[in-house]
N, C-alpha and C. Protein backbone atom coordinates (compact mmCIF):
# COMPACT_ATOMS: atom_id res chain seq x y z
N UNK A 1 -17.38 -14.61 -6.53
CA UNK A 1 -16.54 -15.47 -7.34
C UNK A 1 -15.14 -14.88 -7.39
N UNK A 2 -14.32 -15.73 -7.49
CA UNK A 2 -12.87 -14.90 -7.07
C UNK A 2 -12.44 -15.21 -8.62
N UNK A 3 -11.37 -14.35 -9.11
CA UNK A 3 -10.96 -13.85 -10.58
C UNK A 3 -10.23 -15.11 -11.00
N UNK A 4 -9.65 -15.88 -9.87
CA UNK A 4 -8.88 -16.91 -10.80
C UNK A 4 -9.95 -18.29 -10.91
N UNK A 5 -11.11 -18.05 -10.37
CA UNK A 5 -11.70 -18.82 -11.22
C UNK A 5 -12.64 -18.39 -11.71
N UNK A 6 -12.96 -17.17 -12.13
CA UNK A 6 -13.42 -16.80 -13.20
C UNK A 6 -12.81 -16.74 -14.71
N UNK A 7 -11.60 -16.24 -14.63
CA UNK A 7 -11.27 -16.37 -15.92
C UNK A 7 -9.79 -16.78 -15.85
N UNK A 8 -10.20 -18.27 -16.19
CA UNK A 8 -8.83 -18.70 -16.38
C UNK A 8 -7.89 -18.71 -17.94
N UNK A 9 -7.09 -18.94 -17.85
CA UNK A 9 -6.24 -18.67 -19.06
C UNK A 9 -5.71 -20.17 -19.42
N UNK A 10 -5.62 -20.63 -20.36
CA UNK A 10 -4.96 -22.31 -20.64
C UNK A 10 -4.07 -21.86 -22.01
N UNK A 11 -2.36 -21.79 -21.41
CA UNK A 11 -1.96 -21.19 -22.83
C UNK A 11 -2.24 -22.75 -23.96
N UNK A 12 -1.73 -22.55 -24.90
CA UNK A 12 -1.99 -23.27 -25.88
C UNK A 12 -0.74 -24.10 -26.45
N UNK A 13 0.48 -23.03 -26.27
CA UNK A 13 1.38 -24.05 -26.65
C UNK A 13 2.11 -23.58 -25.54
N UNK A 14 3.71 -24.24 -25.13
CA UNK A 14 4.97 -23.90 -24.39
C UNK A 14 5.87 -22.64 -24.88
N UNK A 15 5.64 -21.91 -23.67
CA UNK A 15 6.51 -20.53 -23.95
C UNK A 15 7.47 -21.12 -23.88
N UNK A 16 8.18 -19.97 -25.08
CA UNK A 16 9.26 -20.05 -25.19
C UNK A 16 10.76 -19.53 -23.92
N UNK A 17 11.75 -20.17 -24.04
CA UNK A 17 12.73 -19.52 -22.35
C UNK A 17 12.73 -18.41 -22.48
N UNK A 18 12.95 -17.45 -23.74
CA UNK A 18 13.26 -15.84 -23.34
C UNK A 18 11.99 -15.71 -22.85
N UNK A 19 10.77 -15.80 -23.65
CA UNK A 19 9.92 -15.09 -23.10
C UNK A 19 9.29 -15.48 -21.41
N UNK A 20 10.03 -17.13 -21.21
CA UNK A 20 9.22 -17.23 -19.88
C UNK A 20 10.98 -16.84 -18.83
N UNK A 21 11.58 -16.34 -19.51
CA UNK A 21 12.33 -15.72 -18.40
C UNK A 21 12.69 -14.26 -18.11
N UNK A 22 11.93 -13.88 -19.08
CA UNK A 22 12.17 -12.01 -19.33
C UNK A 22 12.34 -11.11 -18.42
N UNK A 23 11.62 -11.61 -17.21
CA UNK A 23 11.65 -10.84 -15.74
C UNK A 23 12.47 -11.29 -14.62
N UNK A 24 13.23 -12.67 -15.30
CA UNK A 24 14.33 -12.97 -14.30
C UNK A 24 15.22 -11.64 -13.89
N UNK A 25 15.88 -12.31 -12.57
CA UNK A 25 16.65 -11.37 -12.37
C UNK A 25 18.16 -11.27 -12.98
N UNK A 26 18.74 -10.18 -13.02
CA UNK A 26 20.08 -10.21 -13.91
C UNK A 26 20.90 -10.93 -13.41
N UNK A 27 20.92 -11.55 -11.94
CA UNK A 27 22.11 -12.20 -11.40
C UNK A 27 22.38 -13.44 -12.05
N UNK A 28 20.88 -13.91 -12.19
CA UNK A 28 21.41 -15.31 -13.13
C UNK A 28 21.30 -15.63 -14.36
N UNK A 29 21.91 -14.22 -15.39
CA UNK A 29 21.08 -13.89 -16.35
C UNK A 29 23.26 -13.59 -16.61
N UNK A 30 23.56 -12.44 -16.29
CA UNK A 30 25.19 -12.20 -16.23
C UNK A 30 26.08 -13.11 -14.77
N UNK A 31 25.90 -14.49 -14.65
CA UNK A 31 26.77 -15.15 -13.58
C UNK A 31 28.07 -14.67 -14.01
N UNK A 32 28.85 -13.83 -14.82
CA UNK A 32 30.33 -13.59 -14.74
C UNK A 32 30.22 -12.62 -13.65
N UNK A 33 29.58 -11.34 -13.96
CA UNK A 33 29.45 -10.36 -13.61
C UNK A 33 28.60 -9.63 -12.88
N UNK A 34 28.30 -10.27 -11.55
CA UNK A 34 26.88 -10.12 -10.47
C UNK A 34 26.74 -8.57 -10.02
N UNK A 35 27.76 -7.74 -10.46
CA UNK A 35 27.85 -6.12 -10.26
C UNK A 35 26.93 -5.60 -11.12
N UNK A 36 26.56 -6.19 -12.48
CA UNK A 36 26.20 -5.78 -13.51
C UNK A 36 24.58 -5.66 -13.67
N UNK A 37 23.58 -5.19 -13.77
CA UNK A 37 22.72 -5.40 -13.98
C UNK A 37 21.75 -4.61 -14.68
N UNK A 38 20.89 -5.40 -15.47
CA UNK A 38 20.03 -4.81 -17.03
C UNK A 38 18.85 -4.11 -15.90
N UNK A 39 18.22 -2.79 -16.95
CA UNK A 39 17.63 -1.92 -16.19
C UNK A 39 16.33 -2.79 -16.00
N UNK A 40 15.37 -2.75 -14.76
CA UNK A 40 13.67 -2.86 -14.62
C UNK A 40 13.54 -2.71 -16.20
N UNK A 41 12.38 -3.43 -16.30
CA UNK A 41 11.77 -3.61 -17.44
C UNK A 41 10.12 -3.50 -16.66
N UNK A 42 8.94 -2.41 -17.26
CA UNK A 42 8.36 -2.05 -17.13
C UNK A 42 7.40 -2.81 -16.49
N UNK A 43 7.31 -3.91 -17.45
CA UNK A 43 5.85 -5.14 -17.50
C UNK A 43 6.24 -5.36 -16.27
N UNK A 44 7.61 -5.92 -15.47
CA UNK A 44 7.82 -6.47 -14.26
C UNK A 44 8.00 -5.73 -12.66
N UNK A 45 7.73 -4.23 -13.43
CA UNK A 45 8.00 -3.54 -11.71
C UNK A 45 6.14 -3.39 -11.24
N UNK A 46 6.75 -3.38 -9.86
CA UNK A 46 5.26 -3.37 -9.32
C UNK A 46 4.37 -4.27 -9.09
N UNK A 47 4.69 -5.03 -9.23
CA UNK A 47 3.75 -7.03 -9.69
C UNK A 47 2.52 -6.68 -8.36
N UNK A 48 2.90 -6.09 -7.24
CA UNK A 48 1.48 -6.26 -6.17
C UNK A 48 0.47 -5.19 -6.92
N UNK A 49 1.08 -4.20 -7.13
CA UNK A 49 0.37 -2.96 -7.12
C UNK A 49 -1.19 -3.50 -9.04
N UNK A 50 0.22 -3.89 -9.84
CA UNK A 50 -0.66 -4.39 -10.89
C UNK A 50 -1.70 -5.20 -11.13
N UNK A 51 -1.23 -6.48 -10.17
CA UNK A 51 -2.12 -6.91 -10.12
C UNK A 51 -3.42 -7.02 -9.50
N UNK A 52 -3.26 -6.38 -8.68
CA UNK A 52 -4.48 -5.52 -7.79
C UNK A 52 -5.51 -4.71 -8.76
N UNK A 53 -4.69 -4.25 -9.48
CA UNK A 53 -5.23 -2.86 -10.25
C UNK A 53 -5.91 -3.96 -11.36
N UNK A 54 -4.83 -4.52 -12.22
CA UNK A 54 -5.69 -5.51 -13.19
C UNK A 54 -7.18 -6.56 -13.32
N UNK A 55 -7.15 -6.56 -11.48
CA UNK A 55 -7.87 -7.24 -11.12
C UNK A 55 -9.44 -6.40 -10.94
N UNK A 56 -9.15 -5.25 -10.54
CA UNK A 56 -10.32 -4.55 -9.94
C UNK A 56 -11.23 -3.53 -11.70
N UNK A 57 -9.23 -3.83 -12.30
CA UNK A 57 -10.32 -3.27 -13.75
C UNK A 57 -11.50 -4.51 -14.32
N UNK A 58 -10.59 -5.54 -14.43
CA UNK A 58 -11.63 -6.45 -15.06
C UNK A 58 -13.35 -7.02 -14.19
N UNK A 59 -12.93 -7.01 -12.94
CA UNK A 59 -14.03 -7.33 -12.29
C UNK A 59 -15.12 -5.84 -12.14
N UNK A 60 -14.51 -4.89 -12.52
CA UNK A 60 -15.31 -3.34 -12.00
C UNK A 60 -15.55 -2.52 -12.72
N UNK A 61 -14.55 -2.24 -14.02
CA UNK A 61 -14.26 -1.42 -14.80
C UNK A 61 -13.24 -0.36 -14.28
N UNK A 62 -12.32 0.44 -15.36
CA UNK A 62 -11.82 1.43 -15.37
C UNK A 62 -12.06 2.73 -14.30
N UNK A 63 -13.59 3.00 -14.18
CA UNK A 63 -13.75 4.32 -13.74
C UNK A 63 -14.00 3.80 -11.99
N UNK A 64 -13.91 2.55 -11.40
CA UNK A 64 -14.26 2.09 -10.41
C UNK A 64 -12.97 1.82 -9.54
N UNK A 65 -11.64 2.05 -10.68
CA UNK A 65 -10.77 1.59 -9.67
C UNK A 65 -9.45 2.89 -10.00
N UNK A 66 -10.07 3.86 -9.93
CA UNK A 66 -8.70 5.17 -10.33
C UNK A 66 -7.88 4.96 -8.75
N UNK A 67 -8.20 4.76 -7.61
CA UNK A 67 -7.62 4.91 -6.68
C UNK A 67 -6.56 3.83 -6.81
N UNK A 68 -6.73 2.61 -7.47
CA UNK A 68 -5.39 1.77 -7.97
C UNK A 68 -4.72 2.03 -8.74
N UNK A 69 -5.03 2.58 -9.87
CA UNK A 69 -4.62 3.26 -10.68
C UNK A 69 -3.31 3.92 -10.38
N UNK A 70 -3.87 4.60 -9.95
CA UNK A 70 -2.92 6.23 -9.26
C UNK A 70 -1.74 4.93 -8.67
N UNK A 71 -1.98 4.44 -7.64
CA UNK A 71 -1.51 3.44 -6.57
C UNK A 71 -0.38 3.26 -7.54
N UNK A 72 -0.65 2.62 -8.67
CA UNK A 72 0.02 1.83 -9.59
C UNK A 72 1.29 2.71 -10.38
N UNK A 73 0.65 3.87 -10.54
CA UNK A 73 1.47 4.87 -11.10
C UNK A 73 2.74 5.37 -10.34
N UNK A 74 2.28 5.30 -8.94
CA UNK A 74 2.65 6.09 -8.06
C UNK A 74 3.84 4.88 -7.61
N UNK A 75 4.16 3.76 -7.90
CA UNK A 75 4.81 3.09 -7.78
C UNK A 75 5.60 3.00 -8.72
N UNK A 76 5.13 2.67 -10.11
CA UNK A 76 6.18 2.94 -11.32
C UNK A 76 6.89 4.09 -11.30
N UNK A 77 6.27 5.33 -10.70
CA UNK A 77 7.49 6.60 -10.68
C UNK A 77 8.72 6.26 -9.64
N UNK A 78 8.42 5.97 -8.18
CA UNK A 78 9.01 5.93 -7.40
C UNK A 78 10.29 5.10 -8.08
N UNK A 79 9.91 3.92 -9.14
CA UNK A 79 11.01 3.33 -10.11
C UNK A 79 12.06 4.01 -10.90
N UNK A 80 11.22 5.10 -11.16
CA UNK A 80 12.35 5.68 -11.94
C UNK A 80 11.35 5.75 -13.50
N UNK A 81 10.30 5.41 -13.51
CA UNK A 81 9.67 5.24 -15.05
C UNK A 81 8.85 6.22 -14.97
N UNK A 82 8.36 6.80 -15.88
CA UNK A 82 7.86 8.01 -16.26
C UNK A 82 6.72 7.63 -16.95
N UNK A 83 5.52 7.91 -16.29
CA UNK A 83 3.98 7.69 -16.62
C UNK A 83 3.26 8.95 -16.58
């Protein structure tokens, strides 16, 4: 069974724009100033690596998927974030 149809999600009401644009990128976020840009924000770096990892926790558990884990970590540092 593959995860997106196992557990699907049906939000309930309409996100709101900040929150459904939080991971935009800064270019169209500061159009004066396209030099300028707001730092990575955590939730949004890595999107392959996470969701891989998110995926193998829920279908496997925690102790089944450290090798994504790491994967995952090992990508947020290369960012610059400190895990």
């Amino acid at each position: 069974m593959y995860l997106d149809q196992q557990y699907s999600i049906t939000p309930k009401r309409k996100m709101s724009s900040l929150a459904a644009g939080s991971c935009e990128s800064s270019k169209t976020q500061n159009a004066g100033d396209p030099l300028e840009k707001k730092p990575l924000k955590p939730c949004c770096a890595c999107p392959e690596t996470k969701k891989t990892r998110d995926a193998c926790i829920i279908e496997r558990g925690e102790e089944s998927c450290k090798d994504l884990i790491e994967a995952h970590k090992d990508c947020m540092r290369s960012l610059g974030f400190k895990v």
